[in-house]
Structures are given as structure tokens and as C-alpha cells.
C-alpha atoms as a PDB file:
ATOM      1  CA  UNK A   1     -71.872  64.671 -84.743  1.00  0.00           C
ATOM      2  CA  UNK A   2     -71.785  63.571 -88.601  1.00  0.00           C
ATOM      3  CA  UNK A   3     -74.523  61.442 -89.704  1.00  0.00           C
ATOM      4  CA  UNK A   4     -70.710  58.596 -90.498  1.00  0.00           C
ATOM      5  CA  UNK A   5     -70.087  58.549 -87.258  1.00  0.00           C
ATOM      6  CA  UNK A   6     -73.072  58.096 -85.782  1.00  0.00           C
ATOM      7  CA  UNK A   7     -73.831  55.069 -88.030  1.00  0.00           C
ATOM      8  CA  UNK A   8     -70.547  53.287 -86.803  1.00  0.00           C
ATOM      9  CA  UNK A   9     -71.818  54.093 -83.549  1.00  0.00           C
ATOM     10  CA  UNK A  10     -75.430  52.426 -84.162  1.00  0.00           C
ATOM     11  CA  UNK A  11     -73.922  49.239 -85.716  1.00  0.00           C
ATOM     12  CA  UNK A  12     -71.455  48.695 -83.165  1.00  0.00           C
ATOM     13  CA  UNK A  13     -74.293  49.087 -80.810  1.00  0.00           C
ATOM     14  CA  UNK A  14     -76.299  46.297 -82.670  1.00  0.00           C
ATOM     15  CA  UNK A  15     -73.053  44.353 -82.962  1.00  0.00           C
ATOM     16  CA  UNK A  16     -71.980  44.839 -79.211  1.00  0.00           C
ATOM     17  CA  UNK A  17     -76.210  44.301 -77.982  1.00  0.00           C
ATOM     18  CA  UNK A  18     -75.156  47.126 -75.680  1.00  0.00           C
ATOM     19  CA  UNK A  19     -74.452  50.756 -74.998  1.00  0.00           C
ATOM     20  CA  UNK A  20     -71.641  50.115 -72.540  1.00  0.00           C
ATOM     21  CA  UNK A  21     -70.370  47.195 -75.191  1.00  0.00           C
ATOM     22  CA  UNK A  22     -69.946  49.931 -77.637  1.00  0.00           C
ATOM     23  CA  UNK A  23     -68.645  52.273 -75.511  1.00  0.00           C
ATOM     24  CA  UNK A  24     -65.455  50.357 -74.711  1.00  0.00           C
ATOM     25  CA  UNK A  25     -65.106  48.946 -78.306  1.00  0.00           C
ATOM     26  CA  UNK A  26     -65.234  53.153 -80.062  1.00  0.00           C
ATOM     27  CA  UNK A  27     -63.735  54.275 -76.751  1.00  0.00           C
ATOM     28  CA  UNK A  28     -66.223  56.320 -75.995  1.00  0.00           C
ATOM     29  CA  UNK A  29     -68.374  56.795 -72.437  1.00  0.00           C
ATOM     30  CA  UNK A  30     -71.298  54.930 -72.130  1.00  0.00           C
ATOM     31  CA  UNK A  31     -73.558  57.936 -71.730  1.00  0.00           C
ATOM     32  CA  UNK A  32     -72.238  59.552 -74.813  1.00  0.00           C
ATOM     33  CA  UNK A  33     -72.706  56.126 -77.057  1.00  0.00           C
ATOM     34  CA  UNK A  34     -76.611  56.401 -75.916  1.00  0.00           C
ATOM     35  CA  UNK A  35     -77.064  60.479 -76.590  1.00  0.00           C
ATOM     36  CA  UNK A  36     -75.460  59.482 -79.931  1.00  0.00           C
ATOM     37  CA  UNK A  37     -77.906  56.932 -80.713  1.00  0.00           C
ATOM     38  CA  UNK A  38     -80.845  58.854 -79.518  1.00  0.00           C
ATOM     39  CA  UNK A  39     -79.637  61.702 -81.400  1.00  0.00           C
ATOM     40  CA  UNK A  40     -79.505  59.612 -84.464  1.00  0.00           C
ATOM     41  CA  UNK A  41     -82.949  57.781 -84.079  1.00  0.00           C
ATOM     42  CA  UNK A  42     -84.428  62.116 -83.824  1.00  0.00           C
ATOM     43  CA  UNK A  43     -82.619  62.881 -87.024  1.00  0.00           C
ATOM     44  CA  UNK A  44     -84.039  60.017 -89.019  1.00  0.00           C
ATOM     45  CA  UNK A  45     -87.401  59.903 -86.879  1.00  0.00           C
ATOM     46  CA  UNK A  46     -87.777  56.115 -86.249  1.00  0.00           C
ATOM     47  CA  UNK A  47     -86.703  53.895 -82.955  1.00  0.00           C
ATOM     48  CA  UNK A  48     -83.585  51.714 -84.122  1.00  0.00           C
ATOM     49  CA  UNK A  49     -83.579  49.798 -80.557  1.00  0.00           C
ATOM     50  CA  UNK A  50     -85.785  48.117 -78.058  1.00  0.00           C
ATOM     51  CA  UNK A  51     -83.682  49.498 -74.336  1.00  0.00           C
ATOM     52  CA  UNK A  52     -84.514  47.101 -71.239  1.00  0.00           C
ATOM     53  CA  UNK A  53     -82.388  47.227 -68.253  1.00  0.00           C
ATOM     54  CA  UNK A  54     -80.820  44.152 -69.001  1.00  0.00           C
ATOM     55  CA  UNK A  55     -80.610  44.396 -72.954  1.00  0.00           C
ATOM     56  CA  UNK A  56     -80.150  46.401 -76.128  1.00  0.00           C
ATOM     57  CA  UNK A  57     -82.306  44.757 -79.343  1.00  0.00           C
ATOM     58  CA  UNK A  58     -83.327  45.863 -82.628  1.00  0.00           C
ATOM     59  CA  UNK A  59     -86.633  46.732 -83.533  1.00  0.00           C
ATOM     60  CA  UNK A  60     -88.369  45.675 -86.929  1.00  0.00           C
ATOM     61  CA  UNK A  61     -86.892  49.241 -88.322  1.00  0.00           C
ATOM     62  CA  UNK A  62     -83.747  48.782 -86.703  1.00  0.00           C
ATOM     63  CA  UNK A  63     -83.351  45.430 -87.973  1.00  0.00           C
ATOM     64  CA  UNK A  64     -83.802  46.738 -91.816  1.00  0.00           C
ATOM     65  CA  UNK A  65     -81.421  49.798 -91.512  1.00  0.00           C
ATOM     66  CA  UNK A  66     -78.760  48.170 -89.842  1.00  0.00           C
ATOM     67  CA  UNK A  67     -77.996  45.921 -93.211  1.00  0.00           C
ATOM     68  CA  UNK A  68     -78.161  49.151 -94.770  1.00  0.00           C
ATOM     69  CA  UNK A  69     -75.826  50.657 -92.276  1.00  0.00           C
ATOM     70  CA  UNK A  70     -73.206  48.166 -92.528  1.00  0.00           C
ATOM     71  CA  UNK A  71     -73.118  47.977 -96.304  1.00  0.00           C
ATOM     72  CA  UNK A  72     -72.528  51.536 -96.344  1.00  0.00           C
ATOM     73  CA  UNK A  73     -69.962  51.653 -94.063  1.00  0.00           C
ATOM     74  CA  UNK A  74     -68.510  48.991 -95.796  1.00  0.00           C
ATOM     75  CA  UNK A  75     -68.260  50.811 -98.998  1.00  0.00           C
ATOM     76  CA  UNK A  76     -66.808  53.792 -97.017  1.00  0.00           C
ATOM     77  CA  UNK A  77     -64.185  51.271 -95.871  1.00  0.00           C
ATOM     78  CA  UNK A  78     -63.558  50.243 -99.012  1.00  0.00           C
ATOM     79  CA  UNK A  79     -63.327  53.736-100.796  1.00  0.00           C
ATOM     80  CA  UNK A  80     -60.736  54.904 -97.980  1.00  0.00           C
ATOM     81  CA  UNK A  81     -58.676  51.307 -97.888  1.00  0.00           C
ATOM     82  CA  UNK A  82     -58.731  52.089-102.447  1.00  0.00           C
ATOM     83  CA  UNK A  83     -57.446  55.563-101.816  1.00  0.00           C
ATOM     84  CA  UNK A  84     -54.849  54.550 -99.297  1.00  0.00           C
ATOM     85  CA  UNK A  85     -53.309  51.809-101.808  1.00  0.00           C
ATOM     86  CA  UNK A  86     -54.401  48.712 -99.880  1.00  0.00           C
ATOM     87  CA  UNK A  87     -55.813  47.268-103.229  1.00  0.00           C
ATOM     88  CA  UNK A  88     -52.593  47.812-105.247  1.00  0.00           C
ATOM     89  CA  UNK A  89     -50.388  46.117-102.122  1.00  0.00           C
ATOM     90  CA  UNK A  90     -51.282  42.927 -99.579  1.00  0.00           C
ATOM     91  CA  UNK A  91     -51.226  44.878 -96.279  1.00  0.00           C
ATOM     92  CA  UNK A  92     -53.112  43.492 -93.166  1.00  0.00           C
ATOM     93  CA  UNK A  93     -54.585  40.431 -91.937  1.00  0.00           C
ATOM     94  CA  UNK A  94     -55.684  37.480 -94.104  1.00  0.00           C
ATOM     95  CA  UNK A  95     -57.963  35.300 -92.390  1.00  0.00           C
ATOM     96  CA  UNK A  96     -59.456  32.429 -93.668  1.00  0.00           C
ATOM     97  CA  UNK A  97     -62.232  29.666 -93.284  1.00  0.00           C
ATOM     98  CA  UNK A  98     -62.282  26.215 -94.378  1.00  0.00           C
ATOM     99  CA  UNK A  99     -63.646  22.988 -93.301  1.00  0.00           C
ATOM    100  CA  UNK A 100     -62.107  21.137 -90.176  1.00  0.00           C
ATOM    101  CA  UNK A 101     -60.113  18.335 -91.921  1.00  0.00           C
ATOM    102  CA  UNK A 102     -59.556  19.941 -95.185  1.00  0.00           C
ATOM    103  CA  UNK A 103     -58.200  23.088 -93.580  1.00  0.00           C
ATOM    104  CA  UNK A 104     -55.431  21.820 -92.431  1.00  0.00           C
ATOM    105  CA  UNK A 105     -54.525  19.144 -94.776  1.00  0.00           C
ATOM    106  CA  UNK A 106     -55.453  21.581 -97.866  1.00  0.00           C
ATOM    107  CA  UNK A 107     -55.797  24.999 -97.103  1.00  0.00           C
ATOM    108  CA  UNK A 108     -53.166  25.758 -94.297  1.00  0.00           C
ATOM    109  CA  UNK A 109     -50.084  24.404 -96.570  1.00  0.00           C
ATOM    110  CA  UNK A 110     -51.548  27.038 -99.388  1.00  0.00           C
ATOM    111  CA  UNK A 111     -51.454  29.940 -96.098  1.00  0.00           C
ATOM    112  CA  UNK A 112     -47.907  29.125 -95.319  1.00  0.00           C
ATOM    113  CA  UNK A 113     -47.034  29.641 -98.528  1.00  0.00           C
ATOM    114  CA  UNK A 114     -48.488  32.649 -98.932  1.00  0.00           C
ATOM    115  CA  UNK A 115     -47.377  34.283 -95.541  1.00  0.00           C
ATOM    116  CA  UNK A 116     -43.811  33.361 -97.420  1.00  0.00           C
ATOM    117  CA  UNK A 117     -44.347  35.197-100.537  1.00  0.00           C
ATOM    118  CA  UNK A 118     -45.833  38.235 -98.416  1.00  0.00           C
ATOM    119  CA  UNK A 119     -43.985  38.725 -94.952  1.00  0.00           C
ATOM    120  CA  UNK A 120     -45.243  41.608 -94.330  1.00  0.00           C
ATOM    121  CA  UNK A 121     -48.390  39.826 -93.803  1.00  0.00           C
ATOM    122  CA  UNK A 122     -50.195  37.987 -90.772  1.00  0.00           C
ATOM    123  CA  UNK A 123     -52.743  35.469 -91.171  1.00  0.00           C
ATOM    124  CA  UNK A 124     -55.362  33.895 -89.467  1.00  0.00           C
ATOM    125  CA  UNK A 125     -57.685  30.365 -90.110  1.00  0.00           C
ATOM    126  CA  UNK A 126     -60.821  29.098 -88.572  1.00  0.00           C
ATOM    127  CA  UNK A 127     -61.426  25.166 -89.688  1.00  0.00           C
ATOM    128  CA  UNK A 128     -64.387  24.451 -88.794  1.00  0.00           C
ATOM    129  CA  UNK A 129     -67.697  22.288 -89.688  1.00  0.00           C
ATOM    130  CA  UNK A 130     -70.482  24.223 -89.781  1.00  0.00           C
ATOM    131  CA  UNK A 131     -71.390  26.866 -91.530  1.00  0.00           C
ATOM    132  CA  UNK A 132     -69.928  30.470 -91.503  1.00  0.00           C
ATOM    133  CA  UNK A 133     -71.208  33.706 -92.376  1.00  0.00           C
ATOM    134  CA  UNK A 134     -68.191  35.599 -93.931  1.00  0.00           C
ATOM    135  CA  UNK A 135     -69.054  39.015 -93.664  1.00  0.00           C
ATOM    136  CA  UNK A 136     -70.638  38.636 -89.978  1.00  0.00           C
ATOM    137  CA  UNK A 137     -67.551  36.671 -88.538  1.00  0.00           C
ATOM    138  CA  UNK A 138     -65.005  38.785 -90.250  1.00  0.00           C
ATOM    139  CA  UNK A 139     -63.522  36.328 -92.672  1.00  0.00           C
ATOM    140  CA  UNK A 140     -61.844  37.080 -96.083  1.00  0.00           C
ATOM    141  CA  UNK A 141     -61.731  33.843 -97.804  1.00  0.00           C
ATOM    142  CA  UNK A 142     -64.051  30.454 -97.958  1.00  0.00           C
ATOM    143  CA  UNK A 143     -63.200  27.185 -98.634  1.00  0.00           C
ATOM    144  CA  UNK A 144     -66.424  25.479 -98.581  1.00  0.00           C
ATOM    145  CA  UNK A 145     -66.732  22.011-100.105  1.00  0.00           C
ATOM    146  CA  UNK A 146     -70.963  20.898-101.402  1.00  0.00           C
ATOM    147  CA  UNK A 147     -73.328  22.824-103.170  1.00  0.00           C
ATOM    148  CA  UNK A 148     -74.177  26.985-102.365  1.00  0.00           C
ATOM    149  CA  UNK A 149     -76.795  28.657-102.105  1.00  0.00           C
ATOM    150  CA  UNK A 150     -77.162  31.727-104.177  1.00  0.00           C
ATOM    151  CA  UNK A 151     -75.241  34.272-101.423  1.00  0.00           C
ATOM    152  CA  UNK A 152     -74.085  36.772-103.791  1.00  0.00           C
ATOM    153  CA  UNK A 153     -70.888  35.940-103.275  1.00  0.00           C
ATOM    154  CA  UNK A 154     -68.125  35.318-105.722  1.00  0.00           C
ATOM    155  CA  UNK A 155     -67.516  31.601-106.004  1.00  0.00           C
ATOM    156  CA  UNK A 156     -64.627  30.032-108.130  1.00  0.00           C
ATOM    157  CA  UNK A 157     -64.733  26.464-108.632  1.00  0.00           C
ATOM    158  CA  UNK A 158     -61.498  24.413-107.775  1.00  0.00           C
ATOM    159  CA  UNK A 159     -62.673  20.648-107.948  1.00  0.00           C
ATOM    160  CA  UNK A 160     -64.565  18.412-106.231  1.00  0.00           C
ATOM    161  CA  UNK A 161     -64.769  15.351-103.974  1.00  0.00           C
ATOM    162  CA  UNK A 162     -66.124  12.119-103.735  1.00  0.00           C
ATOM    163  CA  UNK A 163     -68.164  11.231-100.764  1.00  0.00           C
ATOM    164  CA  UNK A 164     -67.145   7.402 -99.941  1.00  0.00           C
ATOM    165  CA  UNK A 165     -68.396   4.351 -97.812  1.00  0.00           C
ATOM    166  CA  UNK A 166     -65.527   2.438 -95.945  1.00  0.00           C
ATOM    167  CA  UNK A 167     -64.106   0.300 -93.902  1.00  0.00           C
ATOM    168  CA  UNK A 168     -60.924  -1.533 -92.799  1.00  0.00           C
ATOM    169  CA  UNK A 169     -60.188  -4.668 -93.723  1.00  0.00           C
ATOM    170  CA  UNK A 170     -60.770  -6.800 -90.740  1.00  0.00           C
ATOM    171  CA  UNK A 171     -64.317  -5.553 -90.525  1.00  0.00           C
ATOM    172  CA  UNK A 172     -65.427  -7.067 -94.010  1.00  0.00           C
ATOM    173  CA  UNK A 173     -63.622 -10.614 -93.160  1.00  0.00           C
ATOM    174  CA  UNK A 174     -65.505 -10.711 -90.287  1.00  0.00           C
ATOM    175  CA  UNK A 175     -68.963  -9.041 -92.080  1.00  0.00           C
ATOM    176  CA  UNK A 176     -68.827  -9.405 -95.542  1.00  0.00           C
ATOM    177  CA  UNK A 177     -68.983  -6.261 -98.606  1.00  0.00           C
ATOM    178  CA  UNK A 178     -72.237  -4.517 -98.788  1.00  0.00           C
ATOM    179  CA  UNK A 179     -73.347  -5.942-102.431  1.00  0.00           C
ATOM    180  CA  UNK A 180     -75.920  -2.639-103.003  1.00  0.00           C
ATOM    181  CA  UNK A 181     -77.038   0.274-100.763  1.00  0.00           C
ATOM    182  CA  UNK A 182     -79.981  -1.731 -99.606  1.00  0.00           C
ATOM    183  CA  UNK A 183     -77.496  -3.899 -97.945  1.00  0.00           C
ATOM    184  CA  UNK A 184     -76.375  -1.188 -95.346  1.00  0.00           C
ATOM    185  CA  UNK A 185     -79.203  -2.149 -92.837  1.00  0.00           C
ATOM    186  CA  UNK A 186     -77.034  -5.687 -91.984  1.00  0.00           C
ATOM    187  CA  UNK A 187     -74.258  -3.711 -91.653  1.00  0.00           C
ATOM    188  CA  UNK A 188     -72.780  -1.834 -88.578  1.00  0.00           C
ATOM    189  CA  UNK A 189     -72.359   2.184 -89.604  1.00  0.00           C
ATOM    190  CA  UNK A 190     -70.178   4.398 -87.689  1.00  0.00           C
ATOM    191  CA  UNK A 191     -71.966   8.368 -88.691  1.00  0.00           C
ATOM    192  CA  UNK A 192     -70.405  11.645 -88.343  1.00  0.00           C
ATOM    193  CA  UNK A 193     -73.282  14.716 -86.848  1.00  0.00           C
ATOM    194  CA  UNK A 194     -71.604  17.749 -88.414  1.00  0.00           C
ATOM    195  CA  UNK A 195     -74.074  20.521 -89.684  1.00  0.00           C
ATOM    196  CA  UNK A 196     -74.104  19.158 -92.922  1.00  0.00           C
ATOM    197  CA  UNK A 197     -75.055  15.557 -91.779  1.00  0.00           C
ATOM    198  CA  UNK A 198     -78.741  13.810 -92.280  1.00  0.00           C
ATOM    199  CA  UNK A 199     -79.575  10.286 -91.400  1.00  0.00           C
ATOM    200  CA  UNK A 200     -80.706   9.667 -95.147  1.00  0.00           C
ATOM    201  CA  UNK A 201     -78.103   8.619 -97.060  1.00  0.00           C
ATOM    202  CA  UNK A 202     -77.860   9.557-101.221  1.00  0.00           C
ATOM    203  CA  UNK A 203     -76.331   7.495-103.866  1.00  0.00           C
ATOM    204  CA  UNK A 204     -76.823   7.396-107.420  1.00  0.00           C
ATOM    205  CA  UNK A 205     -80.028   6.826-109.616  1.00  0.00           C
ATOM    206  CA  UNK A 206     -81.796   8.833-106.349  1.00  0.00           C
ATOM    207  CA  UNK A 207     -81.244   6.165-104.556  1.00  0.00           C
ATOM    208  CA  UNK A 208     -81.892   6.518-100.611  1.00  0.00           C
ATOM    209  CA  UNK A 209     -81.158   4.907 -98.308  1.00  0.00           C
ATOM    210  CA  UNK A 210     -82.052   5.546 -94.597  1.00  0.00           C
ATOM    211  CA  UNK A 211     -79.500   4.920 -92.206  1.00  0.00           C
ATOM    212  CA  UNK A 212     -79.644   4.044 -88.561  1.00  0.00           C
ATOM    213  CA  UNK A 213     -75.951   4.438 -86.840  1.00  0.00           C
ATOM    214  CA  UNK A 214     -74.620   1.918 -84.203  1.00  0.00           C
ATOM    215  CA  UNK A 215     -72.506   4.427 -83.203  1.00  0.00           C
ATOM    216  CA  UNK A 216     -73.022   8.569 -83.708  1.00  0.00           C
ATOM    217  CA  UNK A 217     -69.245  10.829 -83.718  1.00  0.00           C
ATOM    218  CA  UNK A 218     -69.002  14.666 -83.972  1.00  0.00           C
ATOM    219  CA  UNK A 219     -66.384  14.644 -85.398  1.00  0.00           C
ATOM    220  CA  UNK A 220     -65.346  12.973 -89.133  1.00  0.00           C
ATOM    221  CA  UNK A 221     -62.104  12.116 -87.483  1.00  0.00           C
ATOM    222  CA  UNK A 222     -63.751   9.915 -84.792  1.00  0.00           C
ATOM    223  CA  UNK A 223     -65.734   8.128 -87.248  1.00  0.00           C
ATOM    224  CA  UNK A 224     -62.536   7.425 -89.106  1.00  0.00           C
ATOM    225  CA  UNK A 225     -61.091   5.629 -85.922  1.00  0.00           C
ATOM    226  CA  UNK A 226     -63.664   3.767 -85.153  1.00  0.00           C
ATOM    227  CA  UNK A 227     -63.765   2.701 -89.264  1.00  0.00           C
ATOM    228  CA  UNK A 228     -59.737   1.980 -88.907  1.00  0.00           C
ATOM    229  CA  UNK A 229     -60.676  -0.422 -85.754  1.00  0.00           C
ATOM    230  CA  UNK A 230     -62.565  -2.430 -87.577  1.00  0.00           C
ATOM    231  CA  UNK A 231     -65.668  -1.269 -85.795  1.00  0.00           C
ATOM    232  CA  UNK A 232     -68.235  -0.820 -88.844  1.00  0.00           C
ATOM    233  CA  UNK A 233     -68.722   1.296 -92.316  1.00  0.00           C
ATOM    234  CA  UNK A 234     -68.322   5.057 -92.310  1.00  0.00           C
ATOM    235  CA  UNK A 235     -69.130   7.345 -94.839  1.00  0.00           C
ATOM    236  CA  UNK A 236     -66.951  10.001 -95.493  1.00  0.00           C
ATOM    237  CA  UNK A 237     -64.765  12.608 -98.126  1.00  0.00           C
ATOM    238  CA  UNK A 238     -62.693  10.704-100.098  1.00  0.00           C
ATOM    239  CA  UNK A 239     -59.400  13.050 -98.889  1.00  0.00           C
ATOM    240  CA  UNK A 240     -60.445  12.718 -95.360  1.00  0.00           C
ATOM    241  CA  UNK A 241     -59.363   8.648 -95.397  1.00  0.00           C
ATOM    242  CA  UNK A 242     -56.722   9.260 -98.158  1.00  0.00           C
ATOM    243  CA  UNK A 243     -53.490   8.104 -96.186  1.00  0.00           C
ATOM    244  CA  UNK A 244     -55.739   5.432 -94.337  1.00  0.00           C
ATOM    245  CA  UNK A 245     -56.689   4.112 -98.211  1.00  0.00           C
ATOM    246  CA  UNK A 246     -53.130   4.178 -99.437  1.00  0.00           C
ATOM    247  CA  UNK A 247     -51.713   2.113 -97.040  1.00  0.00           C
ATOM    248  CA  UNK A 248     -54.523  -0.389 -96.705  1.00  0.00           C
ATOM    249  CA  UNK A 249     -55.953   0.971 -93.883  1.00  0.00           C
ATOM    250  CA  UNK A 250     -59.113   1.388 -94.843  1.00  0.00           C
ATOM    251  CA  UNK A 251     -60.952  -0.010 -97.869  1.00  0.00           C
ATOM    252  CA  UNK A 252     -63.718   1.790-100.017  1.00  0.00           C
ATOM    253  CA  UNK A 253     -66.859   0.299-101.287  1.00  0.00           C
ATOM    254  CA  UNK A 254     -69.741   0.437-103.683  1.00  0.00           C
ATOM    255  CA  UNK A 255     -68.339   3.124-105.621  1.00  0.00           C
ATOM    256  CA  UNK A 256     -70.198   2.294-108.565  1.00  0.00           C
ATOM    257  CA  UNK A 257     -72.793   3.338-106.357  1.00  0.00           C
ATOM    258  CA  UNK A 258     -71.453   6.974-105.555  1.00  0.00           C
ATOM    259  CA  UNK A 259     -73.500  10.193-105.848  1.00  0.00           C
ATOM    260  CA  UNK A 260     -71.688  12.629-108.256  1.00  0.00           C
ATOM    261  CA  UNK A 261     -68.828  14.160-106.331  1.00  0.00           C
ATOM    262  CA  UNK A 262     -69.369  17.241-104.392  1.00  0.00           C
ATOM    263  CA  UNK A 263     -68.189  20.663-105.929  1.00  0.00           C
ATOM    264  CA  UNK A 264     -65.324  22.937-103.741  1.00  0.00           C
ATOM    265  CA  UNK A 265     -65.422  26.798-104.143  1.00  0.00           C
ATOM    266  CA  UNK A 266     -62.819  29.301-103.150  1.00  0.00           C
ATOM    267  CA  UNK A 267     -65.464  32.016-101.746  1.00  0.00           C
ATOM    268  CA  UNK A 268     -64.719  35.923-101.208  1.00  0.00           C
ATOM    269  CA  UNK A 269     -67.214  39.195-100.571  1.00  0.00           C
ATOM    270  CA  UNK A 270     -68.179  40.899-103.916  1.00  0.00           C
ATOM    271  CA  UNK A 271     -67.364  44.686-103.949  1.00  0.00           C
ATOM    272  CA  UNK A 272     -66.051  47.224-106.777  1.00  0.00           C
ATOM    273  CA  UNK A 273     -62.362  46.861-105.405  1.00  0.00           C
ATOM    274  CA  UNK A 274     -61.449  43.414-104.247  1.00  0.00           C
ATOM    275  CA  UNK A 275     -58.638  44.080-101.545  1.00  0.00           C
ATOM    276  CA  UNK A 276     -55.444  43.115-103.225  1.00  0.00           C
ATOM    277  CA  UNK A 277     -54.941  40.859 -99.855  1.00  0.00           C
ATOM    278  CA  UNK A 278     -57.950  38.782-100.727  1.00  0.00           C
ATOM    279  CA  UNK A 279     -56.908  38.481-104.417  1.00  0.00           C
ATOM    280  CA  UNK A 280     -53.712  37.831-103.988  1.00  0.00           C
ATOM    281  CA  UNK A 281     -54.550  34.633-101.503  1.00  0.00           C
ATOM    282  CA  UNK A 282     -57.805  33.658-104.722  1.00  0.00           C
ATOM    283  CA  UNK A 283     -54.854  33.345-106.770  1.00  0.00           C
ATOM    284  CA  UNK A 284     -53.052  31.119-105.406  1.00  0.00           C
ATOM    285  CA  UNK A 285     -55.393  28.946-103.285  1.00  0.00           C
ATOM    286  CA  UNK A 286     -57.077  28.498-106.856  1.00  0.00           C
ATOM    287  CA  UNK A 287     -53.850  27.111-108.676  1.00  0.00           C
ATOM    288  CA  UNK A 288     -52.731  25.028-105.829  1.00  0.00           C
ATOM    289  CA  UNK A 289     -56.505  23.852-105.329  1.00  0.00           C
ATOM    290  CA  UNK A 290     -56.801  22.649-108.740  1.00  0.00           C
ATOM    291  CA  UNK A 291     -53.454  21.099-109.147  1.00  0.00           C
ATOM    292  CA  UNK A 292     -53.889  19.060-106.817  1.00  0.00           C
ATOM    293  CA  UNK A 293     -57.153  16.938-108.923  1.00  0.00           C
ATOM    294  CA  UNK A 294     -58.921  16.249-105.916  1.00  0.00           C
ATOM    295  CA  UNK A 295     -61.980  14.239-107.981  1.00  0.00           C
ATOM    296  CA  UNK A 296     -59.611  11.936-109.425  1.00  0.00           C
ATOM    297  CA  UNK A 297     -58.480  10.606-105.755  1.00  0.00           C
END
């Protein structure tokens, strides 16, 4: 067996956590996934995997090579998808990640579009709020909306965001306008508990304030209807309430109090040949993104 193939079968093992798992993903028989491996872990004379009867783990080797393992086989992807033309034409499946809200109101018109322009194309999004590894989950292109940590990836700012405190109408006739931050403890808050959200609340000048919720949501748009029923002050991204704020709806304030709006990156692996799939979608979510001057509201 070549030393290619028998890496595709160790990662799939580590992917899968089993033998058998493998087995039906590479159609191969379960017995001949685990000679492979064992085969594998002889010719390189280390233990890759811990075997129990009811698992399959790593070990501490196992756990270094396999990074190794799937960035070359990702560059052996890449040089065969190169040689078959896939980076001069969009071929394939474009799938893409972006937060749960701003997906659809931001990202999925810019995917509809594109699916237009390339029919011969099928694409695929996963809105979500929490964080996503792209190369682990399998996604081409990231919306992601705050700050990044240094990932290596390739990152091209499109605008930013404003994150804004609220609430309708009714609620401050009956409550009063918070005059400064340190006003939020007489007032009722409504607080989202994505993965991004913390209990201490930022504004400018390092301001903090610490926040304790009347009411908790998992989800931004819950804590927008309680907000629009006059139920207390939410604090959320300024084109999450933007219909709610244009029709009177809702009601922002203390913006002079407002940390510095929050940066949005289109986000794609690096590699020596960018598919021309994934460039191709860049290119366009990056005009549309920036036309549309979130910051300014």
C-alpha cells in the first residue's frame, strides 16, 4: 500500500474515532482499515492510536502527525484540484459560514447571487453563533463579525458594526433614558448568551459596566422581542434591530457612549492556489459587503 493512501486512511480513522467508521466512509472492510493502520504505525515505528473495545483515540504522537497528515493531504488535494483546472473555473460546492442573523439578512442575498452568475454551482450556508473552525467543519468562506485571533488565515476587512443599547418606546415612558452606563443597574436588561456573550458590559473610555439580566435569551432574536414589547434594554448589533429602528420600533441609546464598532472579515484558508470557487465568492461578498456601509447605520 503507498505511504498516500495509507495517510488518508489514518486521518479518516482519527476523523471517524473508529476502524469500522473509516471503513464505510473509504469503502473499505473493517479488518483491512486496521492492517492498514498497523502497517503504517511499523513503517514509521511509533503508535498513532490508543485501541479499546469501545474506542479509537490518538496518542500524544498521533495527535502531532495527524496535523501533519492532513496538511499534506491537503496540499495533495490542492496540487491535483490545480492540475485538473478547478482554480481557473468555479466547479463544486461553495459552502459558507456566517453569523445567525447576519447570514441571512447579509450573506445569503450575496449566495443567491452568486449561485446566479455560476449555475453550474451548488451552495451550502451554516449561520450560526458560535464559533467555527473552517478547515475542521469543511467550510470555504467566513463571515465573522469582532476581533480575530491570529489563525493564519486570510482576512479581508469589509466594515464594521456598532454594538447598541435599546429599547422600544413604551419602555422609556414608563422607565425613563439611562443618562450614563452607570445608570443600567435601575434599569431592566433583556441579555443574549451566545458564545461571544459576557455579563460585563464595555463602552467607551474603558468603561465597564457589570450587568445583571432580568431576563437571559439564546438567541439575539429573542432578546429583540422581548426589547420590541417593551420589556427592558437589550444590547445588540446595530443591523440586527435595523427595521425595528426605522420604523420606531425600537429606540437606541447612549450612543455617545458606544465602544468603537466591531470590525467584519470575509475569512478563507491560505494555500498557494486559492480555488477559483472560493475567490470567485471573496470577490463578490467583498464588494457587496462594503457597499452596503454597515458602520454608518
Amino acid at each position: 500500500m503507498d505511504r498516500w493512501h495509507a495517510m488518508r486512511i489514518v486521518a479518516k480513522v482519527a476523523e471517524t474515532g473508529s476502524f469500522s467508521g473509516a471503513a464505510r466512509q473509504l469503502h473499505m472492510s473493517a479488518p483491512a482499515v486496521t492492517r492498514a493502520v498497523a502497517m503504517f504505525e511499523e513503517a514509521i515505528g511509533t503508535r498513532l492510536f490508543v485501541r479499546t473495545t469501545r474506542s479509537v483515540k490518538l496518542t500524544e504522537a498521533g495527535t502531532r502527525y495527524i496535523e501533519d497528515c492532513r496538511r499534506i493531504l491537503a496540499d495533495i488535494a490542492e496540487a491535483e484540484a490545480a492540475a485538473a483546472g478547478a482554480y481557473a473555473t468555479p466547479s463544486g460546492t461553495i459552502v459558507v459560514t456566517a453569523p445567525a442573523m447576519f447570514g441571512p439578512m447579509h450573506v445569503l442575498p450575496i449566495m443567491t447571487e452568486y449561485l446566479d452568475t455560476y449555475p453550474s454551482m451548488a451552495g451550502r450556508t451554516f449561520f450560526v453563533d458560535r464559533p467555527v473552525n473552517i478547515v475542521e467543519e469543511g467550510i470555504d468562506v467566513a463571515v465573522r463579525i469582532g476581533h480575530l485571533a491570529d489563525s493564519g488565515m486570510i482576512a479581508v476587512p469589509v466594515g464594521a458594526v456598532r454594538r447598541v443599547l435599546c429599547a422600544s418606546p413604551a419602555y422609556f415612558e414608563r422607565h425613563g433614558e439611562p443618562a450614563s452606563p452607570a445608570d443600567l443597574k435601575d434599569h431592566r436588561i433583556v441579555a443574549g448568551t451566545s458564545a461571544w456573550a459576557s455579563p460585563e458590559w464595555r463602552f467607551a473610555n474603558e468603561q465597564r459596566v457589570t450587568v445583571h439580566a432580568a431576563l437571559q435569551c439564546n438567541t439575539n432574536e429573542a432578546a429583540i422581542g422581548a426589547a420590541l414589547d417593551g420589556f427592558g434594554l437589550t444590547r445588540v448589533l446595530l443591523y440586527q434591530i435595523a427595521p425595528a429602528l426605522r420604523d420606531g420600533r425600537l429606540r437606541i441609546v447612549l450612543a455617545e457612549h458606544e465602544a468603537p464598532p466591531l470590525p467584519i472579515h470575509v475569512i478563507h484558508s491560505q494555500g498557494r492556489h486559492v480555488p477559483a470557487k472560493v475567490r470567485t465568492f471573496v470577490d463578490l461578498a467583498v464588494a457587496r459587503l462594503r457597499a452596503e456601509h454597515l458602520a454608518d447605520g
